[in-house]
N, C-alpha and C. Protein backbone atom coordinates (compact mmCIF):
# COMPACT_ATOMS: atom_id res chain seq x y z
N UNK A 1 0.85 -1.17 0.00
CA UNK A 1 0.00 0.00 0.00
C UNK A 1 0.90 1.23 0.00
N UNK A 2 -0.03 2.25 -0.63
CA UNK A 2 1.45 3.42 -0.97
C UNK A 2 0.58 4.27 -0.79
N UNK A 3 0.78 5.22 0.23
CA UNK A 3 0.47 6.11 0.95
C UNK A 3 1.37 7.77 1.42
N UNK A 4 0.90 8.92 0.76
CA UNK A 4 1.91 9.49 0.79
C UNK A 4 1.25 10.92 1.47
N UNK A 5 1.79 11.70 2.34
CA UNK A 5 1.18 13.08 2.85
C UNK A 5 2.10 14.30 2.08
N UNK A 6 1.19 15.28 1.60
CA UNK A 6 1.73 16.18 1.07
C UNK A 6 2.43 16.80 1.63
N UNK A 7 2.48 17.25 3.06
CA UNK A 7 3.76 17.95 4.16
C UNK A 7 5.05 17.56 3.92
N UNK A 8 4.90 15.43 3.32
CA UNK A 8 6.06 14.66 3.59
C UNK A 8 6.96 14.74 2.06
N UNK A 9 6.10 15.50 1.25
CA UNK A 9 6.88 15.70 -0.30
C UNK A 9 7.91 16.90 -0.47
N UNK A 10 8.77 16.52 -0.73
CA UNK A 10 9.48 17.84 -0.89
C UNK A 10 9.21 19.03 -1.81
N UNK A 11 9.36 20.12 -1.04
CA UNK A 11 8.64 21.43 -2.33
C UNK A 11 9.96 21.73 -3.00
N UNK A 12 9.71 22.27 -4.36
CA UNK A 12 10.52 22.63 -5.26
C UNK A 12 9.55 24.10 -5.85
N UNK A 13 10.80 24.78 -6.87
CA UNK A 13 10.47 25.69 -7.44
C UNK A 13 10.75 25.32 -8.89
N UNK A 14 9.59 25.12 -9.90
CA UNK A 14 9.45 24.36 -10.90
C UNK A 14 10.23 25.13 -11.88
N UNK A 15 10.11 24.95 -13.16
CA UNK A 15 10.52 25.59 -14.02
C UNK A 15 9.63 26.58 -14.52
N UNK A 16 8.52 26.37 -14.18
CA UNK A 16 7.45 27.56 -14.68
C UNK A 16 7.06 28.63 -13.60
N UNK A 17 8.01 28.34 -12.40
CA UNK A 17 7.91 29.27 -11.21
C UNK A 17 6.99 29.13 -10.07
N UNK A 18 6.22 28.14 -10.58
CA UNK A 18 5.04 27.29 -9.61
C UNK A 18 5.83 26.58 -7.94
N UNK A 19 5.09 27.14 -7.15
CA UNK A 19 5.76 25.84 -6.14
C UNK A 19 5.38 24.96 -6.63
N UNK A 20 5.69 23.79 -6.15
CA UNK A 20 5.58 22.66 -6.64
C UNK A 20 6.04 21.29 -5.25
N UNK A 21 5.35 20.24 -5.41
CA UNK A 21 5.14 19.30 -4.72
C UNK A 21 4.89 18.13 -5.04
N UNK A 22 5.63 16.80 -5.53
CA UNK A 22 5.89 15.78 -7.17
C UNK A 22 5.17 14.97 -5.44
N UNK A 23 3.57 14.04 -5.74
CA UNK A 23 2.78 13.34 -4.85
C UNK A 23 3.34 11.74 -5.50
N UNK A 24 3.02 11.71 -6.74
CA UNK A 24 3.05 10.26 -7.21
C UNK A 24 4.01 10.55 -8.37
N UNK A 25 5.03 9.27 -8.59
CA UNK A 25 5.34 9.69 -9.98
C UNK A 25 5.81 7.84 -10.41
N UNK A 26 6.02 7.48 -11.01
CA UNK A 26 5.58 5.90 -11.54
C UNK A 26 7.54 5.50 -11.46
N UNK A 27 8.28 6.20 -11.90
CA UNK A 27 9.52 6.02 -11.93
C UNK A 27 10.03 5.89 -10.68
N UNK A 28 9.74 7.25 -9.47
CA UNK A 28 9.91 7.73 -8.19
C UNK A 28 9.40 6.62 -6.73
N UNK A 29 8.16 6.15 -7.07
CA UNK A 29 7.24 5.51 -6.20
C UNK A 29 7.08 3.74 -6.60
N UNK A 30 7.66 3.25 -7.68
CA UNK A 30 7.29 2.41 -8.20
C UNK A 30 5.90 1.60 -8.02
N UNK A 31 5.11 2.52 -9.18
CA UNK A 31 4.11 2.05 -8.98
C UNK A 31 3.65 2.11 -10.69
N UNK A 32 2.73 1.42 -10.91
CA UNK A 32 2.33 0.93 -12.70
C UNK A 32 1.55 1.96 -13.03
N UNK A 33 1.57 2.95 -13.26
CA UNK A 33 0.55 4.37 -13.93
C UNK A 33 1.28 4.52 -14.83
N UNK A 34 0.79 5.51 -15.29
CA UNK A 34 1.27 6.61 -16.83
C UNK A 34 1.38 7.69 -16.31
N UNK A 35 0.97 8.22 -15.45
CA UNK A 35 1.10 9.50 -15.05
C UNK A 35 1.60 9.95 -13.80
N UNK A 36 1.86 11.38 -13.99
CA UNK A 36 2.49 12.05 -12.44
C UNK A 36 1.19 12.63 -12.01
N UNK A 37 1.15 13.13 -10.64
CA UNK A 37 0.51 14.08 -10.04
C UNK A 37 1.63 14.68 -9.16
N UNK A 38 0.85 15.77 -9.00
CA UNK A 38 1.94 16.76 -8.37
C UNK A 38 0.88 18.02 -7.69
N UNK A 39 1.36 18.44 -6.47
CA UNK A 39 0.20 19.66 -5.95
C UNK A 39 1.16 20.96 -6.36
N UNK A 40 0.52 21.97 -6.60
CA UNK A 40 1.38 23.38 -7.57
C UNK A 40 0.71 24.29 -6.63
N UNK A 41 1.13 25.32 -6.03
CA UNK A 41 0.94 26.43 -5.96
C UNK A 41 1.64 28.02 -6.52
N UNK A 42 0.51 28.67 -6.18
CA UNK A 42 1.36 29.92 -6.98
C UNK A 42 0.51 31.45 -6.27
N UNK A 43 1.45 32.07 -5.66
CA UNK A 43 1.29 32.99 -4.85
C UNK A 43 0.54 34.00 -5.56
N UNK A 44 -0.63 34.98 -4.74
CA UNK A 44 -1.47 35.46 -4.84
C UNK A 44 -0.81 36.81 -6.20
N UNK A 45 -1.12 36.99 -6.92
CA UNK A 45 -0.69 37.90 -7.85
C UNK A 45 0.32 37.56 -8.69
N UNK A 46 0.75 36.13 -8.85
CA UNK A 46 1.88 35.81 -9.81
C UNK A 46 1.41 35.04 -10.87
N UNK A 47 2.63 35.03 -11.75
CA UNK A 47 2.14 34.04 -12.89
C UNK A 47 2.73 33.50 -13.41
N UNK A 48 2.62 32.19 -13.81
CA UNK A 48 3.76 31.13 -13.93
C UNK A 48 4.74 31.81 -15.78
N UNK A 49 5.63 30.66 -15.64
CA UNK A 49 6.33 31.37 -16.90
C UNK A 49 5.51 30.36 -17.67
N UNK A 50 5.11 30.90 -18.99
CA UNK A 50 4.78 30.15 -20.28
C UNK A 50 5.53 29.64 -20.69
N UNK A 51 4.93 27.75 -20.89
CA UNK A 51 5.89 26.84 -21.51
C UNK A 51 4.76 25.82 -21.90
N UNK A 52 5.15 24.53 -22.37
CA UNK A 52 4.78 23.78 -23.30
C UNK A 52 5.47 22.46 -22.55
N UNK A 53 4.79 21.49 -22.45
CA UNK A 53 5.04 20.47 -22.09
C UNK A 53 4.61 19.27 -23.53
N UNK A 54 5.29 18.01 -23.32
CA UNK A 54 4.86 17.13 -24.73
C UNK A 54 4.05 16.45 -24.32
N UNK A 55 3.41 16.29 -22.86
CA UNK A 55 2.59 15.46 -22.35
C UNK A 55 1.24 15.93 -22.32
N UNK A 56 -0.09 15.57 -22.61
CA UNK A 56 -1.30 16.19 -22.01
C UNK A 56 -1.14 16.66 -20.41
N UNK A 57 -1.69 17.21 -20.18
CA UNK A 57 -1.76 17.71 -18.40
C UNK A 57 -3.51 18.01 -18.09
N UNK A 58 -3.62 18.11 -17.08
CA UNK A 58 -4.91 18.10 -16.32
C UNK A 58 -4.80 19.03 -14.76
N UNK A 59 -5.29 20.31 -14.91
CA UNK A 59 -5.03 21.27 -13.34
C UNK A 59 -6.83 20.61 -13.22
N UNK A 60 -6.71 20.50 -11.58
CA UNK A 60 -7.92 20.82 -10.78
C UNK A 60 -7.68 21.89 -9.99
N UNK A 61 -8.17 22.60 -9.87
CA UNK A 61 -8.30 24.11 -9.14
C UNK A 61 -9.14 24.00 -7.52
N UNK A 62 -7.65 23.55 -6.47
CA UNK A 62 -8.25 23.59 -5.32
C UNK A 62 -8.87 24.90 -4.31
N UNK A 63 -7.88 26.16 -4.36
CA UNK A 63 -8.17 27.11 -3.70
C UNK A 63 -7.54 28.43 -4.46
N UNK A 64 -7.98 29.31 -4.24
CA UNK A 64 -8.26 30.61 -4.78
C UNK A 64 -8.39 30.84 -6.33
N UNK A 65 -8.83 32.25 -6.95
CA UNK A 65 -9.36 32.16 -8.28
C UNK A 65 -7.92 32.70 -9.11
N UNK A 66 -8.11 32.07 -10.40
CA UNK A 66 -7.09 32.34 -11.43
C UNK A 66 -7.51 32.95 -12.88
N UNK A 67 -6.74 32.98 -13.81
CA UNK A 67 -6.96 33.19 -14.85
C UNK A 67 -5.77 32.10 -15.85
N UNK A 68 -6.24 31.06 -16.32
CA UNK A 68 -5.60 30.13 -17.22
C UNK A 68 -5.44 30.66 -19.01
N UNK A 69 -4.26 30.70 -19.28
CA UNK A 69 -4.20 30.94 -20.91
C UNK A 69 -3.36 29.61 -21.26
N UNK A 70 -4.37 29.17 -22.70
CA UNK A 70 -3.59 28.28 -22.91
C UNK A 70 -3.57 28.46 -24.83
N UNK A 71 -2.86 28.39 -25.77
CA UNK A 71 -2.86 28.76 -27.07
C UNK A 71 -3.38 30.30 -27.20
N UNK A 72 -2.86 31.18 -26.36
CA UNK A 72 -3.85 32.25 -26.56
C UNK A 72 -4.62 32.83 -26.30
N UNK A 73 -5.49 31.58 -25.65
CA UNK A 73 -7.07 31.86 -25.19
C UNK A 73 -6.89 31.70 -23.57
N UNK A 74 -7.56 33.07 -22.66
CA UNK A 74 -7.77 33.37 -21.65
C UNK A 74 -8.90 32.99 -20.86
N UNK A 75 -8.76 32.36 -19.72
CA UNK A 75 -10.52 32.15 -18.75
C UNK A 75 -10.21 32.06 -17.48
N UNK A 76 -11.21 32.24 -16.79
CA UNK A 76 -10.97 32.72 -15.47
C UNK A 76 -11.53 31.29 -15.08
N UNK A 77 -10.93 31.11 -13.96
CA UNK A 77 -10.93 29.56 -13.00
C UNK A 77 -11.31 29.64 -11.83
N UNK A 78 -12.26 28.96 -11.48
CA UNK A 78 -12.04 28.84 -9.66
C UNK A 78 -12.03 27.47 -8.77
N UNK A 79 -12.14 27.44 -7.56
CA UNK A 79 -11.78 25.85 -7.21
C UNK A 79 -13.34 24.97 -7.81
N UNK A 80 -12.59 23.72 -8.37
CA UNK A 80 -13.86 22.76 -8.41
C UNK A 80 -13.58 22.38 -9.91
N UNK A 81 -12.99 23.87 -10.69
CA UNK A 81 -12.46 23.83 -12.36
C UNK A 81 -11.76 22.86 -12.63
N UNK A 82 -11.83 21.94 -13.55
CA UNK A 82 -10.42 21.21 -14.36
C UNK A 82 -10.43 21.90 -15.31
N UNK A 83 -9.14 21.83 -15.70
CA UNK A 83 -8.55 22.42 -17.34
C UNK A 83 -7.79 21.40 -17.91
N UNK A 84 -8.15 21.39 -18.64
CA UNK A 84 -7.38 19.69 -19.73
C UNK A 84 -6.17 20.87 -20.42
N UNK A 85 -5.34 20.40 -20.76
CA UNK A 85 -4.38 20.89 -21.80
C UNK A 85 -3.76 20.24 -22.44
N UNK A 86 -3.74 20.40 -23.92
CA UNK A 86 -3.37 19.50 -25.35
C UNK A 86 -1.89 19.34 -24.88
N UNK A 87 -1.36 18.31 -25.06
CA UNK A 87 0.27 18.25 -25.56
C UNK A 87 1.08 19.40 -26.37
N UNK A 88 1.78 20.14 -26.23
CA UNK A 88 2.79 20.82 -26.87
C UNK A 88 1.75 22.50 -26.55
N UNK A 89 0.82 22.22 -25.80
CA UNK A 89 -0.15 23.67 -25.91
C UNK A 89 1.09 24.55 -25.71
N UNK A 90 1.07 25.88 -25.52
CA UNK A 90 1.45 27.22 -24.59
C UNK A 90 0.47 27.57 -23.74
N UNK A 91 1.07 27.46 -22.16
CA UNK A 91 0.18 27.63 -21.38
C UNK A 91 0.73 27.88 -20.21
N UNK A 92 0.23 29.23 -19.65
CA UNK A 92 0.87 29.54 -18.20
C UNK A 92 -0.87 29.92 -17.42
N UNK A 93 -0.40 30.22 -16.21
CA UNK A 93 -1.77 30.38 -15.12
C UNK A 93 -1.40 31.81 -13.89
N UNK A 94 -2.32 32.09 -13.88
CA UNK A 94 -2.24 33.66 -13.62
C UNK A 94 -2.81 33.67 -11.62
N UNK A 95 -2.74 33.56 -10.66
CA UNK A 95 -3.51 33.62 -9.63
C UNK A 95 -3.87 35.46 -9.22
N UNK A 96 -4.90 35.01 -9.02
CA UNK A 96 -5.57 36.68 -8.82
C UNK A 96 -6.33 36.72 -7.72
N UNK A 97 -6.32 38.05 -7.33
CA UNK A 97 -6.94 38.23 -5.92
C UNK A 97 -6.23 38.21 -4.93
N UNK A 98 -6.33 38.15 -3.80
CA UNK A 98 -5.46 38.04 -2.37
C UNK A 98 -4.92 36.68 -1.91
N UNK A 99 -6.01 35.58 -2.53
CA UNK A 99 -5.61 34.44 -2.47
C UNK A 99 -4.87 33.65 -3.13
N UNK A 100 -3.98 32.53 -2.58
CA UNK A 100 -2.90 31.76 -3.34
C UNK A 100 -3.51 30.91 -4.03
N UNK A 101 -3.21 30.41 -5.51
CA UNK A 101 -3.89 29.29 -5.93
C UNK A 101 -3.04 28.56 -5.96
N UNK A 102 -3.83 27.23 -5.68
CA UNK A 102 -3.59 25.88 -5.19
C UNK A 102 -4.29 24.86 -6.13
N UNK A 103 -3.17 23.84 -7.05
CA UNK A 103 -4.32 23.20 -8.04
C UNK A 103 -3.42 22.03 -8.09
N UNK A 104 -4.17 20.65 -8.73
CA UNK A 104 -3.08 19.34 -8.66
C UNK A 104 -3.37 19.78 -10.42
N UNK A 105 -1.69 18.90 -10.40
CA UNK A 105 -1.49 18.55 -11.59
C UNK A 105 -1.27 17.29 -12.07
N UNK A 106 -2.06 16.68 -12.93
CA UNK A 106 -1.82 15.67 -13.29
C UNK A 106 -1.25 15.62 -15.07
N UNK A 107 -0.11 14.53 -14.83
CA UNK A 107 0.27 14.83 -16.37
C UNK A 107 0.66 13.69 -16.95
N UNK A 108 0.46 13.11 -18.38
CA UNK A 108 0.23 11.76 -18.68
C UNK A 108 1.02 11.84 -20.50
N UNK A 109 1.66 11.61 -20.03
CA UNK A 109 2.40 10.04 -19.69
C UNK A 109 3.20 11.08 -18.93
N UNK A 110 3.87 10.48 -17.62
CA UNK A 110 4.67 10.85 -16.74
C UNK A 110 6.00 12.21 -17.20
N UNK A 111 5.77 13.16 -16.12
CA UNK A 111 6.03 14.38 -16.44
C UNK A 111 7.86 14.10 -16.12
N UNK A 112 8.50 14.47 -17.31
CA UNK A 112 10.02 14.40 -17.38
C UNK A 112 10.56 15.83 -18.02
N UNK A 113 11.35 16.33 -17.12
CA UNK A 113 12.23 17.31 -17.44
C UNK A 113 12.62 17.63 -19.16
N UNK A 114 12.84 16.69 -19.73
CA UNK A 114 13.19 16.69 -20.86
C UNK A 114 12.02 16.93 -21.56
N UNK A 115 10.39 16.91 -21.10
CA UNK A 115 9.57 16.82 -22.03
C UNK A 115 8.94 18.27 -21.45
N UNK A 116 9.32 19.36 -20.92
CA UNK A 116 9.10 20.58 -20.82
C UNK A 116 10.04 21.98 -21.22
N UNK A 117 9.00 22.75 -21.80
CA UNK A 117 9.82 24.06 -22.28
C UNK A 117 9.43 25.03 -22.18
N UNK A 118 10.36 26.09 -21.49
CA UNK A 118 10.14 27.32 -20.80
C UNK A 118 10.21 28.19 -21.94
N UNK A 119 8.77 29.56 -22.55
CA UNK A 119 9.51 29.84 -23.26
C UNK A 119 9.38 31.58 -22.80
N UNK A 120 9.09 31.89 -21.78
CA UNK A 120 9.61 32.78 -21.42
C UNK A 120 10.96 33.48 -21.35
C-alpha cells in the first residue's frame, strides 16, 4: 500500500515558477501508472512562466481564483475547475486576488524534465 502526505513531499520551485510538490510519480514511487501528479501552488498575484510540455496535463483548481491561458485563449478559473491541456499547448496560469492558488497537476504520460519548455 502506498500512501503518501503532502507535508512529507518535498517542495521545489518548478521551471514555470510554480511551487511545486511531485505526490506520485511511476519512476519515483514504483508504482504501474502513466502519469504524475503533483500539488502546484502559486502565490497570490503571480504568474507562472509560459511553456509547453509534450505530455497532455490536467489542473484541478483547489483554492483561490485564477486566470488560465492556454494557445492564446484566456478564462478565469475557480476551485472545483479542471482544465485539460493538449500536448505541446502554450500555457501559463495567472492567480488573482489576495488568495494563493492551489491546483493538482496531473500529467500523462509521466512528467520528465526533458519533455518541458520554458519559453519565457
Amino acid at each position: 500500500m502506498l500512501i503518501r502526505s503532502l507535508m512529507d513531499c518535498p517542495e521545489i520551485i518548478a521551471g514555470d515558477d510554480t511551487k511545486l510538490r511531485e505526490i506520485l510519480h511511476p519512476e519515483k514511487h514504483g508504482v504501474e501508472v502513466r502519469y504524475s501528479l503533483a500539488h502546484a501552488k502559486l502565490f497570490a498575484g503571480s504568474v507562472s512562466a509560459l511553456h509547453q510540455l509534450r505530455s497532455s496535463e490536467v489542473y484541478y483548481i483547489l483554492k483561490g481564483r485564477g486566470r488560465m491561458e492556454i494557445d492564446g485563449e484566456d478564462q478565469d478559473i475557480n476551485p472545483g475547475d479542471m482544465i485539460y491541456i493538449p500536448p505541446e499547448a502554450r500555457q501559463r496560469i495567472e492567480a488573482l486576488g489576495n488568495d494563493d492558488l492551489e491546483f493538482l497537476c496531473i500529467v500523462d504520460p509521466a512528467w520528465r524534465e526533458e519533455d518541458e519548455f520554458i519559453l519565457d
